[in-house]
Each structure stands twice: as C-alpha cells, then as structure tokens.
C-alpha atoms as a PDB file:
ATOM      1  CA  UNK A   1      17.836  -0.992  16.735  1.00  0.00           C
ATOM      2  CA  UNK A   2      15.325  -1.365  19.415  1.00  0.00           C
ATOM      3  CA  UNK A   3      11.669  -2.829  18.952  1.00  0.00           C
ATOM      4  CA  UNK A   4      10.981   1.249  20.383  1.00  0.00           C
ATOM      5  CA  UNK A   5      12.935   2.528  17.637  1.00  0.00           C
ATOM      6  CA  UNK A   6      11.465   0.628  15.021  1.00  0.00           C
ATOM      7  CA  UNK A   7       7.867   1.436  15.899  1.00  0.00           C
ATOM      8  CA  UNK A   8       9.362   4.890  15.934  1.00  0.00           C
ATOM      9  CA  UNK A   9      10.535   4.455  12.396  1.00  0.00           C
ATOM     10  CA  UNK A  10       7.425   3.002  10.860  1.00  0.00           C
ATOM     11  CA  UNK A  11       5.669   5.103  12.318  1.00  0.00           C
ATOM     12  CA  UNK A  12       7.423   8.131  11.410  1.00  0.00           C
ATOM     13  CA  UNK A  13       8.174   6.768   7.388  1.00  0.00           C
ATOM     14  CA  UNK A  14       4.005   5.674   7.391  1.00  0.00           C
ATOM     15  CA  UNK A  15       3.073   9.662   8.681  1.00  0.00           C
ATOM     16  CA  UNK A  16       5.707  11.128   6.215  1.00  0.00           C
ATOM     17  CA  UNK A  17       4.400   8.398   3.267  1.00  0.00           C
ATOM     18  CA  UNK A  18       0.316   9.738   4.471  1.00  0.00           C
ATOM     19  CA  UNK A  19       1.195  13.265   4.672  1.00  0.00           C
ATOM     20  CA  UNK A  20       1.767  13.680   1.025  1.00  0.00           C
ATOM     21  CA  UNK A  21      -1.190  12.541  -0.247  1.00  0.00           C
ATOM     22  CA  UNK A  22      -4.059  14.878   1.013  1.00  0.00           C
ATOM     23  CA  UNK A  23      -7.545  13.053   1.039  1.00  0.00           C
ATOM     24  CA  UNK A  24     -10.117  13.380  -1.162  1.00  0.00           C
ATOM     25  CA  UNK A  25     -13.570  13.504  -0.201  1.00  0.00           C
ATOM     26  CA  UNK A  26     -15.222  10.185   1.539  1.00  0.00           C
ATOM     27  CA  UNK A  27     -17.927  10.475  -1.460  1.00  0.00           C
ATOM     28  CA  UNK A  28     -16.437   9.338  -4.189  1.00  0.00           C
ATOM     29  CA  UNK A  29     -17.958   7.563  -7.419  1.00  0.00           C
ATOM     30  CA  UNK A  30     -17.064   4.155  -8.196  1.00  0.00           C
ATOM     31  CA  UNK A  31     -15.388   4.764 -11.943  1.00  0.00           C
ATOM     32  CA  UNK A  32     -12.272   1.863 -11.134  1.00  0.00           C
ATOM     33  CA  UNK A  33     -12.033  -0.704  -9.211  1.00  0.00           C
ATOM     34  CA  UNK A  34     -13.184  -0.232  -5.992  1.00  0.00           C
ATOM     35  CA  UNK A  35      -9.520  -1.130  -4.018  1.00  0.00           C
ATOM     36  CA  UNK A  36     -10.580   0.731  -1.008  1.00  0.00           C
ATOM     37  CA  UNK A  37     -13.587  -1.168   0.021  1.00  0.00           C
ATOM     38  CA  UNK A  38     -11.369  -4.478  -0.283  1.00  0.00           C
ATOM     39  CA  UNK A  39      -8.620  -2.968   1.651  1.00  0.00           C
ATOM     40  CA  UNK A  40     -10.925  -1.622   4.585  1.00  0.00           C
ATOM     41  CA  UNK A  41     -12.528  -4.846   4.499  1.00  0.00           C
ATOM     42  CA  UNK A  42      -9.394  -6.771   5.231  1.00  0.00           C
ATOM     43  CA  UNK A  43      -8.001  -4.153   7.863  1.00  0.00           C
ATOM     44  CA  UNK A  44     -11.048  -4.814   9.627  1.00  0.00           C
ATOM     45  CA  UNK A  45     -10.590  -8.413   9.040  1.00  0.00           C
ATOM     46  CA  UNK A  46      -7.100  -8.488  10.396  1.00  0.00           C
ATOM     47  CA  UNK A  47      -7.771  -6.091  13.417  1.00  0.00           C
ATOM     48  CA  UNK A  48     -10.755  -8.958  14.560  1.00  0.00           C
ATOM     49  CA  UNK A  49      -8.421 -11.770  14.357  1.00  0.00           C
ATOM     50  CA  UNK A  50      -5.056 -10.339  14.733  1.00  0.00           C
ATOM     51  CA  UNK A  51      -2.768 -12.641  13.054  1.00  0.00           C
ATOM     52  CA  UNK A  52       1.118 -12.705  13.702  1.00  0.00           C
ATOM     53  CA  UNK A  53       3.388 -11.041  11.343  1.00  0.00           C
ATOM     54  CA  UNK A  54       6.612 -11.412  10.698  1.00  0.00           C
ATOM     55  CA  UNK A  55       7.438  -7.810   9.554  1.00  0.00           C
ATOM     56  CA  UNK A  56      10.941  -6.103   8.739  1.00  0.00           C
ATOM     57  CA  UNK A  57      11.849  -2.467   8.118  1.00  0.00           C
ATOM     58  CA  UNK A  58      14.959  -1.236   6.380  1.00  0.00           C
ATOM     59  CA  UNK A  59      16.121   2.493   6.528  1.00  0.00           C
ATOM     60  CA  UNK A  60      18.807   3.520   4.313  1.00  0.00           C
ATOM     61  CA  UNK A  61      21.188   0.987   5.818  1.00  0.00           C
ATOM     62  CA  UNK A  62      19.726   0.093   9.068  1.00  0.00           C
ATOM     63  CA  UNK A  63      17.059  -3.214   9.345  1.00  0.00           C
ATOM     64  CA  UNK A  64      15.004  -3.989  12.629  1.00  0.00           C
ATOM     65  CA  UNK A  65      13.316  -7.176  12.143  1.00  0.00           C
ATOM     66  CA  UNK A  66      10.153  -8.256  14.935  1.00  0.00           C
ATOM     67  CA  UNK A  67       7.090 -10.955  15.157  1.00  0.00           C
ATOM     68  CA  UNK A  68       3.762  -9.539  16.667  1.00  0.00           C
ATOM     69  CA  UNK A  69       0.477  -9.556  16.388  1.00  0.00           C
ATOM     70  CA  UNK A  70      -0.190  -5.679  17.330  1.00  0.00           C
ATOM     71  CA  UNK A  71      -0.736  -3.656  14.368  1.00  0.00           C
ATOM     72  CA  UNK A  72      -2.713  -1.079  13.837  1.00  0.00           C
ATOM     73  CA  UNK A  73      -3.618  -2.284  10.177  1.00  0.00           C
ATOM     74  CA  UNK A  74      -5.283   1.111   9.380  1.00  0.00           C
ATOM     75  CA  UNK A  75      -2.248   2.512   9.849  1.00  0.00           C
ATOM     76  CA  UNK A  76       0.165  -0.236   8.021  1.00  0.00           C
ATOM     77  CA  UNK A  77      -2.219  -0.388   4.906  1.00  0.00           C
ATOM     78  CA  UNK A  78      -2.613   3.093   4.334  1.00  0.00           C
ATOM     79  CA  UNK A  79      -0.751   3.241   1.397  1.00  0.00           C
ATOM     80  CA  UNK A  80      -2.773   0.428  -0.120  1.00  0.00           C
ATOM     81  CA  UNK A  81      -5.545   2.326   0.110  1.00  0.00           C
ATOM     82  CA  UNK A  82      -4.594   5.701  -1.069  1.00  0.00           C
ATOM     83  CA  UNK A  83      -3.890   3.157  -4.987  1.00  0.00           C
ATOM     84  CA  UNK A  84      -7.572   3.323  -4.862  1.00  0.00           C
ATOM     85  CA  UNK A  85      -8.239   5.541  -8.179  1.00  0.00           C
ATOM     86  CA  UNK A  86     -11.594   6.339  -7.078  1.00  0.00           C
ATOM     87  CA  UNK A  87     -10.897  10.180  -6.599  1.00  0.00           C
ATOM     88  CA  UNK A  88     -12.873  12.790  -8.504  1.00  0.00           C
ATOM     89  CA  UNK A  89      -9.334  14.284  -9.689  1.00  0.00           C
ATOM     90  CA  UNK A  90      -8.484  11.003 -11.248  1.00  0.00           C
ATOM     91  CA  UNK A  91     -11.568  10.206 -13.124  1.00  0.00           C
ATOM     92  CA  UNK A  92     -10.446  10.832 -16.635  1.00  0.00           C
ATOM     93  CA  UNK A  93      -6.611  10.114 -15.758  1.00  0.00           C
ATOM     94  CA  UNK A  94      -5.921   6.612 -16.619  1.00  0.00           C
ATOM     95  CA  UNK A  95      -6.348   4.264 -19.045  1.00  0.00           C
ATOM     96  CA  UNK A  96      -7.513   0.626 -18.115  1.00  0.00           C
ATOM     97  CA  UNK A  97      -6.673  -2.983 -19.571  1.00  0.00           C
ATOM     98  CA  UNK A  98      -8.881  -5.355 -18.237  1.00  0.00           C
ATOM     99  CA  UNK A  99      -8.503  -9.258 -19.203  1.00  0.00           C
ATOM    100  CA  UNK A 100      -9.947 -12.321 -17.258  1.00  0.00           C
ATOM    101  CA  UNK A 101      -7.626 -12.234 -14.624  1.00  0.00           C
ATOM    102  CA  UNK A 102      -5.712  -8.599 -14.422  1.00  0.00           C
ATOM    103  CA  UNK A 103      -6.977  -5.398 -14.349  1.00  0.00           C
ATOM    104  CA  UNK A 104      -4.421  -2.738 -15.383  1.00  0.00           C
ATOM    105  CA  UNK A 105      -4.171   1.170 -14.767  1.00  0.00           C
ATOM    106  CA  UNK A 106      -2.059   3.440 -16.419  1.00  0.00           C
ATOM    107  CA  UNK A 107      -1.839   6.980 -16.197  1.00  0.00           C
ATOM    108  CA  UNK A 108      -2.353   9.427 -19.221  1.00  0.00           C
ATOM    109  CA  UNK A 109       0.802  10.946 -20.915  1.00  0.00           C
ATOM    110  CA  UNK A 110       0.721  14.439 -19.623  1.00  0.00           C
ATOM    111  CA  UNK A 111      -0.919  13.857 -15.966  1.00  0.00           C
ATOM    112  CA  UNK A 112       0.742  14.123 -12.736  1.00  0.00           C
ATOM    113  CA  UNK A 113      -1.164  12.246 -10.034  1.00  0.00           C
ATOM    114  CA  UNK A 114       0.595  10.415  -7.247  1.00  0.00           C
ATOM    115  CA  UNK A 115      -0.218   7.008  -8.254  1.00  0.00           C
ATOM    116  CA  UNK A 116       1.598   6.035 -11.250  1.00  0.00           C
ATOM    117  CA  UNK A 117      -0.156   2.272 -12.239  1.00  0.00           C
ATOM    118  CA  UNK A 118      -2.344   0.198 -10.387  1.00  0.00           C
ATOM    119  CA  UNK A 119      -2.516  -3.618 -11.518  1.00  0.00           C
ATOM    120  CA  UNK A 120      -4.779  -6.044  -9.947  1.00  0.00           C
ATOM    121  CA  UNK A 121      -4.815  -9.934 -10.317  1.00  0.00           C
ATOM    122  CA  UNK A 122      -8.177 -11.639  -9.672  1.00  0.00           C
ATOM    123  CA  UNK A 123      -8.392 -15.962  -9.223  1.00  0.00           C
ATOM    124  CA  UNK A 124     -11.120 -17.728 -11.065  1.00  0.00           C
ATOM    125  CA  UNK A 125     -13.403 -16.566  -8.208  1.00  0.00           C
ATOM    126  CA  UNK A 126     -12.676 -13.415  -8.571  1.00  0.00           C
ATOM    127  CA  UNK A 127     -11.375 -12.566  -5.476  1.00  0.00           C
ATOM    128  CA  UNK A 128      -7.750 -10.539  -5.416  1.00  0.00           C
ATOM    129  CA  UNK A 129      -4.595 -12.162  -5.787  1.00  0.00           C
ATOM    130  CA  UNK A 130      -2.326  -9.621  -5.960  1.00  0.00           C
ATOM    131  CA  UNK A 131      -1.869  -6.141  -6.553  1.00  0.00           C
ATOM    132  CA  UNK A 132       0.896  -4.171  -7.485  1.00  0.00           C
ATOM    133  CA  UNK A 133       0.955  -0.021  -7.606  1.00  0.00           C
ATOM    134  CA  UNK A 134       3.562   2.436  -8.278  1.00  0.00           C
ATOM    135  CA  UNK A 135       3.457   6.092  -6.233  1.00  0.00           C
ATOM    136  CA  UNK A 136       5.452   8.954  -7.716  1.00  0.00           C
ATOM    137  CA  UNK A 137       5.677  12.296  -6.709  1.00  0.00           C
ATOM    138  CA  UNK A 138       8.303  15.211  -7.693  1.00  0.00           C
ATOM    139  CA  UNK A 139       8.072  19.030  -6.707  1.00  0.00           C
ATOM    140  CA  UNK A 140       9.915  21.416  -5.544  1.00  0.00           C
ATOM    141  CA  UNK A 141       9.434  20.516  -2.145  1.00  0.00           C
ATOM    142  CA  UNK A 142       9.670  16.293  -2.148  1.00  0.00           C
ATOM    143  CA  UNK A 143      10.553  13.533  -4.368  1.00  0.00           C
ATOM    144  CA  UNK A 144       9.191  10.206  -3.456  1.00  0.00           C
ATOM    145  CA  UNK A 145       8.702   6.655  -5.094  1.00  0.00           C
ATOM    146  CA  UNK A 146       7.331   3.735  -3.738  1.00  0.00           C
ATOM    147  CA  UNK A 147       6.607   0.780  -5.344  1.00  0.00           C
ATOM    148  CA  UNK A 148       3.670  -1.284  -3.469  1.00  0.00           C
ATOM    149  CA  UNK A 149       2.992  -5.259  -3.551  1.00  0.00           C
ATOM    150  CA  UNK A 150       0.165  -6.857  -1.670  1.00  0.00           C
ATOM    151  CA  UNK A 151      -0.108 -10.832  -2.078  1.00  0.00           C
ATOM    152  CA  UNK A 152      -3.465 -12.547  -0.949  1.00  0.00           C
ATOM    153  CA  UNK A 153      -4.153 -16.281   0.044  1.00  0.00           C
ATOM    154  CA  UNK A 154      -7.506 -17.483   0.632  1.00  0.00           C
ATOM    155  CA  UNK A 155      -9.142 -14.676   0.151  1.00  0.00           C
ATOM    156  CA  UNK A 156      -6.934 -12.321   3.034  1.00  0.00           C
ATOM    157  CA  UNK A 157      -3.579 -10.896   2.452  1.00  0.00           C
ATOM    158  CA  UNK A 158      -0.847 -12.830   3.064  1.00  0.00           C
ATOM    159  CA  UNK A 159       2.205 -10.754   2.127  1.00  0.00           C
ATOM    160  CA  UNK A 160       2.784  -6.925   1.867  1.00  0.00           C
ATOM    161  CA  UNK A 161       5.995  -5.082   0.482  1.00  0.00           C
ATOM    162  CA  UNK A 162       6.519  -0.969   0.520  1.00  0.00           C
ATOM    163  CA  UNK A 163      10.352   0.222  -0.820  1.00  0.00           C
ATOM    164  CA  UNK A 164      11.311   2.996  -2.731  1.00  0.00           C
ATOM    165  CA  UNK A 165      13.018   6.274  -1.415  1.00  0.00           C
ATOM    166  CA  UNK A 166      11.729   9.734  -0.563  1.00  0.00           C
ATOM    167  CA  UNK A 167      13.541  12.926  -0.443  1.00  0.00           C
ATOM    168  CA  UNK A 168      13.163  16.204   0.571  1.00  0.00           C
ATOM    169  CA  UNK A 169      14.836  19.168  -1.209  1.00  0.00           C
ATOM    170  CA  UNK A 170      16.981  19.993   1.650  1.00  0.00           C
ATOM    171  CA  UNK A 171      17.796  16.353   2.968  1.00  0.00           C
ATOM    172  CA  UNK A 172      19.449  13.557   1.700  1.00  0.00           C
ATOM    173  CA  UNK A 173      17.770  10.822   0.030  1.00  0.00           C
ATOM    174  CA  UNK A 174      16.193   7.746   1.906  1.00  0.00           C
ATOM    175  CA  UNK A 175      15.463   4.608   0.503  1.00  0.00           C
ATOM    176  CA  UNK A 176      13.194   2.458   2.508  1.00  0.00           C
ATOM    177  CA  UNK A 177      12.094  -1.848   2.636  1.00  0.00           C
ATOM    178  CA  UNK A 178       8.885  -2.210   4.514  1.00  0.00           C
ATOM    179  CA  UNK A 179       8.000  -6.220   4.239  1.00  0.00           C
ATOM    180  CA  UNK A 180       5.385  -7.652   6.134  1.00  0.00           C
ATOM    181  CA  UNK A 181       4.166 -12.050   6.361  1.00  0.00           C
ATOM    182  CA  UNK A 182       1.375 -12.274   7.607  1.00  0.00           C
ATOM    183  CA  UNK A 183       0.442 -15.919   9.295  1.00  0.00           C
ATOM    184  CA  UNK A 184      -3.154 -16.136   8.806  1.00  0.00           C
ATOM    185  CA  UNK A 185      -2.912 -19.808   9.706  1.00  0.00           C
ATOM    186  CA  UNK A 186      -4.750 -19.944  13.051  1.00  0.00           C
ATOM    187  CA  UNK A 187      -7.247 -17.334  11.662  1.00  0.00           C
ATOM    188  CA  UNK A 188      -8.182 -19.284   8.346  1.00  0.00           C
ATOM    189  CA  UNK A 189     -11.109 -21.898   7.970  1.00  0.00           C
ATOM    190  CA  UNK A 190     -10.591 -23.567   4.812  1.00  0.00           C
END
C-alpha cells in the first residue's frame, strides 16, 4: 500500500465513521463532562505545533504504516469528539460514577445512542489521562463498533487507538486498527 492509498483509506474509514453520527446542535448544555472543549482544545494545540506521528492503519488484512507531521487533527479526532455526551438527546441517558480520579458513563438499559460508555481518567491535577469510549450502532442499514482510547502526557495527547469493524447490510464486514504516537517531544516545555 501506497502513502496515496492510505490517506485514501483513512480518509474514506474517518468519512464513513463521521457520516453515521449526524450532529447535534453547536448549543448544547454542559450536563457531562465537557470532552469536546478538551478535544478542540488539543486539535488546535496540535495543528499550532504539528508534532510527528507515527501512525498505522489496518484494513481487514492490509496495514500501511507512515511518520508525518501533516494531519488534519480535526479530521483524525473526530471520533473523540462525537464521545462528548453533551447532546440534548443524551441528557437523561446515562448513568455516571465519578471517584477522585475516573469519571464513568454508562448508558441506561433500554437506550440506543451511539456511544455506549465513556470513561475518563483525571491526574492529581486534574487534567485528562486517558479516556476510553465504546461506539455501537445496529440497524437495518449498518452495524458498527469501535472501541476508542486516547492516552495523554503532560497535559497533550500522546497516544490514540480506533479498531472495531463496521458493516453494511449488503457488504461484508470490515474490521479496522487506526493507532496513532504522537511525539510531542520538540513541542513540550516541561
């Protein structure tokens, strides 16, 4: 596979992965953590200073591997974003754990929403550590899972993994391994 072909590929899996989830309204009330603002924070973060990333894609059976620094992190974190719960559909659809360093969502028995669980890890300081969501959907028309891990260092992510499968209901099914390090090295002031 050719650098062209995976660009292709990501960018094809990240339109088909987008165009299931239709947007909710840009107004939205703050009743869970507010993941969005974080995420949009760092995508503007990482489009300033442009670190490298080491990032790999596997379709099915086929892996293209590449290092570069142009991203379009809008784009690439996406899916991150669309964990955030803060949707007026979702308002009374989860239940939440918080303890002093994890905040957990969970949704209700008997609701179908995309987004499955949400957990978030927080350091002493408060800032993220990690975050971990699960996307489900299952119609008719498209089955889909994708189980989401972001990893933070220093305050700015540092790893990101996207796998799972999707299906349509006349195609086959497609599993997919989206892994991204992120070398914030250069970019970091400690």
């Amino acid at each position: 596979m050719t650098k062209a072909t995976l660009k292709r590929l990501s960018f094809l899996l990240i339109l088909g992965l987008i165009s299931c989830n239709p947007e909710e309204s840009s107004i939205r009330e703050k009743t869970f953590y507010d993941l969005e603002t974080v995420i949009q924070n760092e995508i503007d973060w990482l489009s300033e200073h442009k670190p490298t990333v080491k990032k790999s894609v596997r379709i099915n059976d086929e892996t293209e591997e590449l290092s570069t620094n142009d991203i379009d992190w809008k784009k690439e974190l996406e899916i991150i974003i669309q964990s955030d719960l803060n949707k007026a559909a979702y308002k009374l659809s989860y239940n939440e754990t918080d303890s002093l360093n994890k905040i957990s969502y969970k949704i209700k028995e008997g609701e179908k929403l995309p987004v499955a669980s949400l957990d978030i890890w927080k350091n002493k300081n408060g800032t993220i550590s990690r975050i971990a969501s699960v996307h489900i959907t299952d119609n008719y028309l498209y089955s889909s899972t994708k189980n989401i891990v972001a990893e933070f260092s220093k305050g700015h992510l540092a790893y990101y993994d996207i796998k799972g499968y999707q299906q349509l209901f006349v195609g086959t099914k497609k599993s997919f391994d989206i892994t991204g390090f992120i070398d914030n090295k250069g970019s970091l002031k400690d």
